[in-house]
N, C-alpha and C. Protein backbone atom coordinates (compact mmCIF):
# COMPACT_ATOMS: atom_id res chain seq x y z
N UNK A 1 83.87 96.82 91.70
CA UNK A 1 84.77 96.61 90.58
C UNK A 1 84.83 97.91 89.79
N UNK A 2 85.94 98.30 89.84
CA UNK A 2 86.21 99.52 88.70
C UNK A 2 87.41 99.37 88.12
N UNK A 3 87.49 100.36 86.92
CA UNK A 3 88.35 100.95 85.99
C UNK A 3 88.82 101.74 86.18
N UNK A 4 90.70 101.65 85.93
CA UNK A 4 91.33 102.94 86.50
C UNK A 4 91.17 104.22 86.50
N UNK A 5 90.31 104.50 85.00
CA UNK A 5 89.85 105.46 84.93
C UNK A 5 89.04 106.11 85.97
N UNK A 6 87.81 105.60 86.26
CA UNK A 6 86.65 105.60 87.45
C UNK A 6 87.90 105.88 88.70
N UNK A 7 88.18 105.31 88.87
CA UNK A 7 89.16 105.65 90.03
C UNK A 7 89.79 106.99 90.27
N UNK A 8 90.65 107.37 89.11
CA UNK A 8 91.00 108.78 89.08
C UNK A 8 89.99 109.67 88.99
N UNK A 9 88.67 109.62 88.00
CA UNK A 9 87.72 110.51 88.01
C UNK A 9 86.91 110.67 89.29
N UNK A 10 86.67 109.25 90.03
CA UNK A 10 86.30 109.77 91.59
C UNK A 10 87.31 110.10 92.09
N UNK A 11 88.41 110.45 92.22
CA UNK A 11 89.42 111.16 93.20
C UNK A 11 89.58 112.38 92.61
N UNK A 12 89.40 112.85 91.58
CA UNK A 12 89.53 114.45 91.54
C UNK A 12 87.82 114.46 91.98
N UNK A 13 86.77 114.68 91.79
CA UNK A 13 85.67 114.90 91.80
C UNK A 13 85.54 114.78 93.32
N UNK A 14 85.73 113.83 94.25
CA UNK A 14 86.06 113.83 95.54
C UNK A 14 86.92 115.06 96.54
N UNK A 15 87.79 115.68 95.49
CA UNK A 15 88.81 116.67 95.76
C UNK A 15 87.71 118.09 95.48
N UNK A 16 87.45 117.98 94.35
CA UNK A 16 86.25 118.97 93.77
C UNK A 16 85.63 119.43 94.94
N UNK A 17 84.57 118.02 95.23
CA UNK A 17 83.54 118.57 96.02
C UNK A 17 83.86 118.81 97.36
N UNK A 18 84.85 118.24 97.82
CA UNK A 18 85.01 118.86 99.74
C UNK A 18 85.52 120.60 100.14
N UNK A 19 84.75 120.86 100.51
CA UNK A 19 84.21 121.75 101.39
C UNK A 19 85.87 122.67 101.95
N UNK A 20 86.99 121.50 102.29
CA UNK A 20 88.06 121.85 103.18
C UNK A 20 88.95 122.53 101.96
N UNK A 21 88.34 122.50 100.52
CA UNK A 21 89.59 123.04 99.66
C UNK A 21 88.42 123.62 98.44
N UNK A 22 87.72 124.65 99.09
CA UNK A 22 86.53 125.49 98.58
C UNK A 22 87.55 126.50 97.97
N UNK A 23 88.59 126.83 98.47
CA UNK A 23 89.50 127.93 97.94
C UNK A 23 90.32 127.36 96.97
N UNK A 24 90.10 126.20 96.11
CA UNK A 24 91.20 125.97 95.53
C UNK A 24 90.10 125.85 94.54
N UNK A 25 90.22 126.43 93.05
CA UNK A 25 89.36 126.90 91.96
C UNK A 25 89.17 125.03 91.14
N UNK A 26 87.65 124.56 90.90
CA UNK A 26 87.81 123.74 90.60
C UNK A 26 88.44 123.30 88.91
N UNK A 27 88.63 123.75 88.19
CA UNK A 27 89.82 124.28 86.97
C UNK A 27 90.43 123.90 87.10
N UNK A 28 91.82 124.11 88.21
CA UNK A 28 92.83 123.93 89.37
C UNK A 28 93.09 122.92 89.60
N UNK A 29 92.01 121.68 89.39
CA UNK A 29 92.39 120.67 89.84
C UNK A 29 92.46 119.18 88.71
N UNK A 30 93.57 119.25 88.35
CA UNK A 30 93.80 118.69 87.39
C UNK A 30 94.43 117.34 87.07
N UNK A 31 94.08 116.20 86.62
CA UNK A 31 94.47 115.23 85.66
C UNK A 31 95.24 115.00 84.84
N UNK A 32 96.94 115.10 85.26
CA UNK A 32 97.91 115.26 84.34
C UNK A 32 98.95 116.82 84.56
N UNK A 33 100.12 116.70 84.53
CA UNK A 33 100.78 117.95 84.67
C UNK A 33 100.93 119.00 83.50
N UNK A 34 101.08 119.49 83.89
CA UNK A 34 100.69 120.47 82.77
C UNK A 34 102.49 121.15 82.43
N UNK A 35 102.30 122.06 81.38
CA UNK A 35 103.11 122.72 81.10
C UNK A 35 103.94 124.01 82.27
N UNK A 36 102.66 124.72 82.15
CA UNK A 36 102.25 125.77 82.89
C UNK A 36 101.51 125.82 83.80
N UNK A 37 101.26 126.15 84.75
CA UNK A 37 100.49 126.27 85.62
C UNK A 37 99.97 127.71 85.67
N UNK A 38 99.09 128.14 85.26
CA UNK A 38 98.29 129.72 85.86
C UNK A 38 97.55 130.07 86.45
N UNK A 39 97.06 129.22 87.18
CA UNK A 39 95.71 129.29 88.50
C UNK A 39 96.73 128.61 89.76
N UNK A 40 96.64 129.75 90.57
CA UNK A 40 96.85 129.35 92.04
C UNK A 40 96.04 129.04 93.24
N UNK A 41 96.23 128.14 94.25
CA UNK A 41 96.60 127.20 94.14
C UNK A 41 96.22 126.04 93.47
N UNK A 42 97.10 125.09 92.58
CA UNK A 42 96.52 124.04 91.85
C UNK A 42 96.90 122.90 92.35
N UNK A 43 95.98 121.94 92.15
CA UNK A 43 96.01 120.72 92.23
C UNK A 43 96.37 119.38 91.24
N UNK A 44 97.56 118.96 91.06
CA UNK A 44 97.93 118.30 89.82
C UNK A 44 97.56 116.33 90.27
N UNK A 45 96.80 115.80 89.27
CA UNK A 45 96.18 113.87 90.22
C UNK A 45 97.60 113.23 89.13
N UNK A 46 98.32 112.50 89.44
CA UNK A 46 99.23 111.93 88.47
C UNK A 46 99.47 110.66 88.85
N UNK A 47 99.12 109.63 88.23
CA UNK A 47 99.26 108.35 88.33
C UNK A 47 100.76 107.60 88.54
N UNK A 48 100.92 107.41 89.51
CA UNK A 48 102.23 106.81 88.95
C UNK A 48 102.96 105.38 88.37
N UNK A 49 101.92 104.07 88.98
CA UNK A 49 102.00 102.78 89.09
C UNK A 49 100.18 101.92 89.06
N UNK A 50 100.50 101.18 88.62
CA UNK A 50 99.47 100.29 88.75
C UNK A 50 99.32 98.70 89.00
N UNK A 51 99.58 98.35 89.97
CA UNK A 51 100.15 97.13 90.05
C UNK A 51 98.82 95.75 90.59
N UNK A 52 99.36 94.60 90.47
CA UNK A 52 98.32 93.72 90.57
C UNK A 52 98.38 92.26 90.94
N UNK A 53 97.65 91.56 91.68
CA UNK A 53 97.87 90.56 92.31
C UNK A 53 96.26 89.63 92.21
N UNK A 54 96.48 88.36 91.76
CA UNK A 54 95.51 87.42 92.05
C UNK A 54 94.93 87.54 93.21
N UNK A 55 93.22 87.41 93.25
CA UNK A 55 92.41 87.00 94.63
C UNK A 55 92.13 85.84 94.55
N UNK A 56 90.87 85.85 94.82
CA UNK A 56 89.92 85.03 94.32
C UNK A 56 89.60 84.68 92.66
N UNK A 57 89.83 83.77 92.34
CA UNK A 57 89.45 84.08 91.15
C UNK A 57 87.66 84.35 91.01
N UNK A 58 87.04 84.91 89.76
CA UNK A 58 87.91 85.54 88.70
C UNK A 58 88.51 86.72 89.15
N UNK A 59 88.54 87.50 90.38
CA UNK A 59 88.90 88.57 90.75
C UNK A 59 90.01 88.85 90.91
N UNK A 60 90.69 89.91 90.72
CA UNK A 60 91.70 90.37 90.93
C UNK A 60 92.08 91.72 91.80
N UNK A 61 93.40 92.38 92.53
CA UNK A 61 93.11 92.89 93.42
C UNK A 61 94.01 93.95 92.93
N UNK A 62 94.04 95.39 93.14
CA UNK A 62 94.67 95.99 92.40
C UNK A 62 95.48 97.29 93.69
N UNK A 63 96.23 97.72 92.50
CA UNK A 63 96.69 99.34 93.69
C UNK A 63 97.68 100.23 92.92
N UNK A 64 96.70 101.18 92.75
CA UNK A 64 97.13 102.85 91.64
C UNK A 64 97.79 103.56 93.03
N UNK A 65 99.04 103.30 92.78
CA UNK A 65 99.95 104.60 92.94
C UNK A 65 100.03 106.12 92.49
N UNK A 66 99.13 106.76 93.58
CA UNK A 66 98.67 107.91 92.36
C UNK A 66 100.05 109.41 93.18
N UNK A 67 100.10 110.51 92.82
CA UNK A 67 100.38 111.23 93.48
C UNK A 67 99.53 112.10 93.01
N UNK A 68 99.33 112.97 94.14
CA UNK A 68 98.35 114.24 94.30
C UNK A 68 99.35 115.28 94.79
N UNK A 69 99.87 116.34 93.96
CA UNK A 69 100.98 117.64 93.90
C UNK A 69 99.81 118.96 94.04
N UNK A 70 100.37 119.14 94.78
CA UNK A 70 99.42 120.98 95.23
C UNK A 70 100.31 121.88 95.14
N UNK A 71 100.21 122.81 94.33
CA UNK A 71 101.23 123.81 93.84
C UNK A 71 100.57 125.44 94.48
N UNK A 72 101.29 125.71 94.94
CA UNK A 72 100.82 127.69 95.65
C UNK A 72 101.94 128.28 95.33
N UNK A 73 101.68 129.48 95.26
CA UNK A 73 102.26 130.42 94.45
C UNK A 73 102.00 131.92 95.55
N UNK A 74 103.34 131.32 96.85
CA UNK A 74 103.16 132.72 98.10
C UNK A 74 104.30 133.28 97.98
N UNK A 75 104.25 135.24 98.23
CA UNK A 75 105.12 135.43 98.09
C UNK A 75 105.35 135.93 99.25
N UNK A 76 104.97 135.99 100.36
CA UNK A 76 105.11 135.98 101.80
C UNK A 76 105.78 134.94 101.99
N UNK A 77 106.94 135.29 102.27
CA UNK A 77 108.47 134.09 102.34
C UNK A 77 107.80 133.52 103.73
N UNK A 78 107.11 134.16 104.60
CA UNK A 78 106.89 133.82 106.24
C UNK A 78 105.78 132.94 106.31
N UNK A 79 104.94 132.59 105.20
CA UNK A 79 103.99 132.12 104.76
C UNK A 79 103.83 131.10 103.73
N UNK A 80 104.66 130.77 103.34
CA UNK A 80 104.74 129.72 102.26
C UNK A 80 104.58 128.35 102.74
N UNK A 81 105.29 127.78 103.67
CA UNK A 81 105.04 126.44 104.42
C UNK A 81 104.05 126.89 105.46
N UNK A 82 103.83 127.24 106.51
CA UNK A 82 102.59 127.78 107.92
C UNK A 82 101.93 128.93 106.98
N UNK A 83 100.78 128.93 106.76
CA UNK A 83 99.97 129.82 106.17
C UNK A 83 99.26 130.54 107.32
N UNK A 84 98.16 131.87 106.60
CA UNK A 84 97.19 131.44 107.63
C UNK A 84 95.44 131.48 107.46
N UNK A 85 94.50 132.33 108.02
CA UNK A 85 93.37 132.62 107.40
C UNK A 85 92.98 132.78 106.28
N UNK A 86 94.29 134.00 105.50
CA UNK A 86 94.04 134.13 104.37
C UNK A 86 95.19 133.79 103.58
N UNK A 87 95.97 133.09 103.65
CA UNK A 87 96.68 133.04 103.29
C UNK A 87 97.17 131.07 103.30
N UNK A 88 97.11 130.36 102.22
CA UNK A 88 97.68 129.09 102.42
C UNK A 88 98.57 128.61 102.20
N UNK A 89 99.83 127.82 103.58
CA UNK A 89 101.10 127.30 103.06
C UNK A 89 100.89 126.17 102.32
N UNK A 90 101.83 125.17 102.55
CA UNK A 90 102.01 123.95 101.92
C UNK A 90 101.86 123.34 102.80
N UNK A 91 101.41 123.26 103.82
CA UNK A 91 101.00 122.45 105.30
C UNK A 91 99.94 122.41 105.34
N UNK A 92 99.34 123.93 105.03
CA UNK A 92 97.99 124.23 105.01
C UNK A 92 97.37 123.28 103.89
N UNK A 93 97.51 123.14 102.57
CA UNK A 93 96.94 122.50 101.27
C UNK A 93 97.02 121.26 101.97
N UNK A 94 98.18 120.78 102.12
CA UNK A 94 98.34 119.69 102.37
C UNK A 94 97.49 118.88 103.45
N UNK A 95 97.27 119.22 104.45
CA UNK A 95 96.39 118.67 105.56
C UNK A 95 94.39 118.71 104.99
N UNK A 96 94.71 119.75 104.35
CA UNK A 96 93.37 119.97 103.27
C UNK A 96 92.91 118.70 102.77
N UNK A 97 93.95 118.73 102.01
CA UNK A 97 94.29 117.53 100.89
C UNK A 97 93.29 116.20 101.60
N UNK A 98 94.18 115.92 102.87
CA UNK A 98 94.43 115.14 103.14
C UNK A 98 92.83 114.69 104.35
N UNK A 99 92.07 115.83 104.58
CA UNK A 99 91.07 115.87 105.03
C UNK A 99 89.35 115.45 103.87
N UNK A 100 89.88 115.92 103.15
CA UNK A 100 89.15 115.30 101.89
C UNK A 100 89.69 113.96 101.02
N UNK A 101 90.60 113.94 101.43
CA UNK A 101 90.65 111.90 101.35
C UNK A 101 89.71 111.08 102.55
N UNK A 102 90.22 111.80 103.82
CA UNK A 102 89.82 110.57 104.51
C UNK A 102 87.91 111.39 104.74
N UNK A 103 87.26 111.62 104.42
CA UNK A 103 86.10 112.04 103.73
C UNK A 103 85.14 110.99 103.32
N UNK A 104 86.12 110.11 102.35
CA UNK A 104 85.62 109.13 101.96
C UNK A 104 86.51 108.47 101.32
N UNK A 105 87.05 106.96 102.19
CA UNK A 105 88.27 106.19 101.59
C UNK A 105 88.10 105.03 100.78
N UNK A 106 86.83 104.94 100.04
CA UNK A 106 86.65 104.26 99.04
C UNK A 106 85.92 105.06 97.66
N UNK A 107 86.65 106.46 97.54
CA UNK A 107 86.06 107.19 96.84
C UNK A 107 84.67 106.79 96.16
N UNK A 108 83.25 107.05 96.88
CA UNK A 108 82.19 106.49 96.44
C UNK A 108 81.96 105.13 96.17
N UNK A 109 82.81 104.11 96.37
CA UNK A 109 82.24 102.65 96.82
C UNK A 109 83.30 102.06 95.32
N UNK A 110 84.40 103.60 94.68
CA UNK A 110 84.97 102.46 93.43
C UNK A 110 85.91 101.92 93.54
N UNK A 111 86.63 102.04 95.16
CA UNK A 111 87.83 101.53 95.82
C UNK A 111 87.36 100.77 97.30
N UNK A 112 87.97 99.98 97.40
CA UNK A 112 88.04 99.59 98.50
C UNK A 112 88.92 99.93 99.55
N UNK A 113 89.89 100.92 99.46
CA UNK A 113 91.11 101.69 100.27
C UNK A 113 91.74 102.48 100.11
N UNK A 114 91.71 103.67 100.70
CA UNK A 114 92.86 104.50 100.19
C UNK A 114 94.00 104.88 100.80
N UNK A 115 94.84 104.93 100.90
CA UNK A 115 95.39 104.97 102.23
C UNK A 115 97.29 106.26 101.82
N UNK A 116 97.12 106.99 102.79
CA UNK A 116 98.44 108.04 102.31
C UNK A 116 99.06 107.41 102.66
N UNK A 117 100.14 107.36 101.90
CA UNK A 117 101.94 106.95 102.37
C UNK A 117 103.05 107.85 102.38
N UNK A 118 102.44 109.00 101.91
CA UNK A 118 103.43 109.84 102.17
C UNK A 118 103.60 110.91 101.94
N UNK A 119 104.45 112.13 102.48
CA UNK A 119 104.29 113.51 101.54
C UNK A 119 105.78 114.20 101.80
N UNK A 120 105.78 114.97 100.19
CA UNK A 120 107.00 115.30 99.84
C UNK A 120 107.02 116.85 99.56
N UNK A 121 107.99 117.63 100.35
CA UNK A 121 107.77 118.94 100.08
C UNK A 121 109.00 119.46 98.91
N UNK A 122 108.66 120.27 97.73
CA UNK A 122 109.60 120.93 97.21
C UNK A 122 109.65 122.31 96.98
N UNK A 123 110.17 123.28 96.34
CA UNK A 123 110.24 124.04 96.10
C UNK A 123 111.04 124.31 94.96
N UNK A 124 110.12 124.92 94.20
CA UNK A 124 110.32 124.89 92.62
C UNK A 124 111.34 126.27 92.43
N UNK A 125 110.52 127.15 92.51
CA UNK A 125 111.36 128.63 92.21
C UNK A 125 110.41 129.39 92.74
N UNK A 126 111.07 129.97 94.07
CA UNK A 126 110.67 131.56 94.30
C UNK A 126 109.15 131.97 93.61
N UNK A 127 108.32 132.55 93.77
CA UNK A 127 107.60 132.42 94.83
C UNK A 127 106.78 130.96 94.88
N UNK A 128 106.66 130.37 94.31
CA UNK A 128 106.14 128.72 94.03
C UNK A 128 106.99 127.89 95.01
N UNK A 129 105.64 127.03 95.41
CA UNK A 129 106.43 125.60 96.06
C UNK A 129 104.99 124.72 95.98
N UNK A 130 106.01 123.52 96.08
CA UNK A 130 104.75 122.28 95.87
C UNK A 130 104.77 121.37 97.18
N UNK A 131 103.30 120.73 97.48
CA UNK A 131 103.64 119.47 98.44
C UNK A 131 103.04 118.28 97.64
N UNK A 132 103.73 116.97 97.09
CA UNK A 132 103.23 116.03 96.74
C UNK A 132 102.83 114.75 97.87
N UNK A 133 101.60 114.59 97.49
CA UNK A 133 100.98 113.37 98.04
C UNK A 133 100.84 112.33 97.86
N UNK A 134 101.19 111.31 97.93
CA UNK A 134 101.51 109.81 97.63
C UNK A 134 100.26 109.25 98.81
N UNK A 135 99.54 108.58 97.30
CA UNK A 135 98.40 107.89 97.85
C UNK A 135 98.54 106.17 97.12
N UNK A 136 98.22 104.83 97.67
CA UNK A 136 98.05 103.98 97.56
C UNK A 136 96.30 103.54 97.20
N UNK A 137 95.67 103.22 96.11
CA UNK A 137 94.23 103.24 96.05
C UNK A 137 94.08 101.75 95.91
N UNK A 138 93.33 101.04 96.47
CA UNK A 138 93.37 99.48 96.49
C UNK A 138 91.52 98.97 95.73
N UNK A 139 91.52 98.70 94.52
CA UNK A 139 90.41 97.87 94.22
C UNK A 139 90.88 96.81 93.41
N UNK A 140 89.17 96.56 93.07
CA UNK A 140 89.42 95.37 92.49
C UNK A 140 88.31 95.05 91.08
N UNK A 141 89.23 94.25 90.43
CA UNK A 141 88.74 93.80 88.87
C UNK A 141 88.18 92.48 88.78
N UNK A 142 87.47 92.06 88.04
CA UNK A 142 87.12 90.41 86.98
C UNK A 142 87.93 90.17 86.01
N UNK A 143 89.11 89.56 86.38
CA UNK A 143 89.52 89.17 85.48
C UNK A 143 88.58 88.32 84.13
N UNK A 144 89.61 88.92 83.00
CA UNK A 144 88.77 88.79 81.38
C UNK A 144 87.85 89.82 81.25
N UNK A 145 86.99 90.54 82.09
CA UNK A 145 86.86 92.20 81.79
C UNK A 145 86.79 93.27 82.01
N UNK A 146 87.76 93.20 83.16
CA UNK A 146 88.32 94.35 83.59
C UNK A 146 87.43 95.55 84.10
N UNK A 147 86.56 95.30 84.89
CA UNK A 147 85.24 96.06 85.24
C UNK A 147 85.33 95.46 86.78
């Protein structure tokens, strides 16, 4: 049983600690969009939905629509989506990303599922581009206190 909070704080901290995105400054990885962005590459966690359905009682069963946006800042036009050694596209972050989810898909035991649904590539302006990650996080509450 957790709190949405707990949820988002194990999914950046989960992001933090894997190994596959050691190059991405932990600063970088952030809780909310920001204005500005000045550390490359960053990691933006943004909630989008929170939705909810009766179990068992008193339990209830839940699922945070979160997106996870990775922002790089290449100015190797040949390199921006296919990166390489030293250099990371938006394929590259992204599969990152996505290697430190499945890591652990109950972020430390406060979900019971996590599961990707999807990913969205944009491009903001020259030399910046983003890939957003659409994640589905499935736990569950007591109803009356929400724990």
């Amino acid at each position: 049983m957790s709190k949405p909070s707990e949820i988002l704080t194990a999914l950046k901290a989960q992001l933090q600690n894997n190994s596959n995105l050691s190059y991405v400054n932990d600063a970088a990885i952030l809780l909310g969009i920001r204005k500005e962005l000045t550390i490359f590459p960053s990691i933006v966690i943004e909630r989008i939905s929170n939705s909810e359905a009766n179990y068992v009682y008193p339990k209830k069963r839940l699922t945070m629509k979160v997106a996870i946006v990775c922002f790089i800042d290449v100015k190797d036009k040949d390199k921006q989506i296919v990166g390489d050694a030293n250099v990371k596209g938006t394929m590259d972050i992204e599969n990152d990303v996505k290697l430190a989810l499945d890591s652990d898909l109950t972020l430390g035991g406060k979900a019971f599922k996590l599961e990707i649904i999807d990913s969205l590539d944009d491009f903001i302006d020259y030399p910046i581009r983003s890939v957003e990650i659409i994640v589905d996080i499935k736990y569950e509450q007591t109803k009356g206190t929400r724990a």
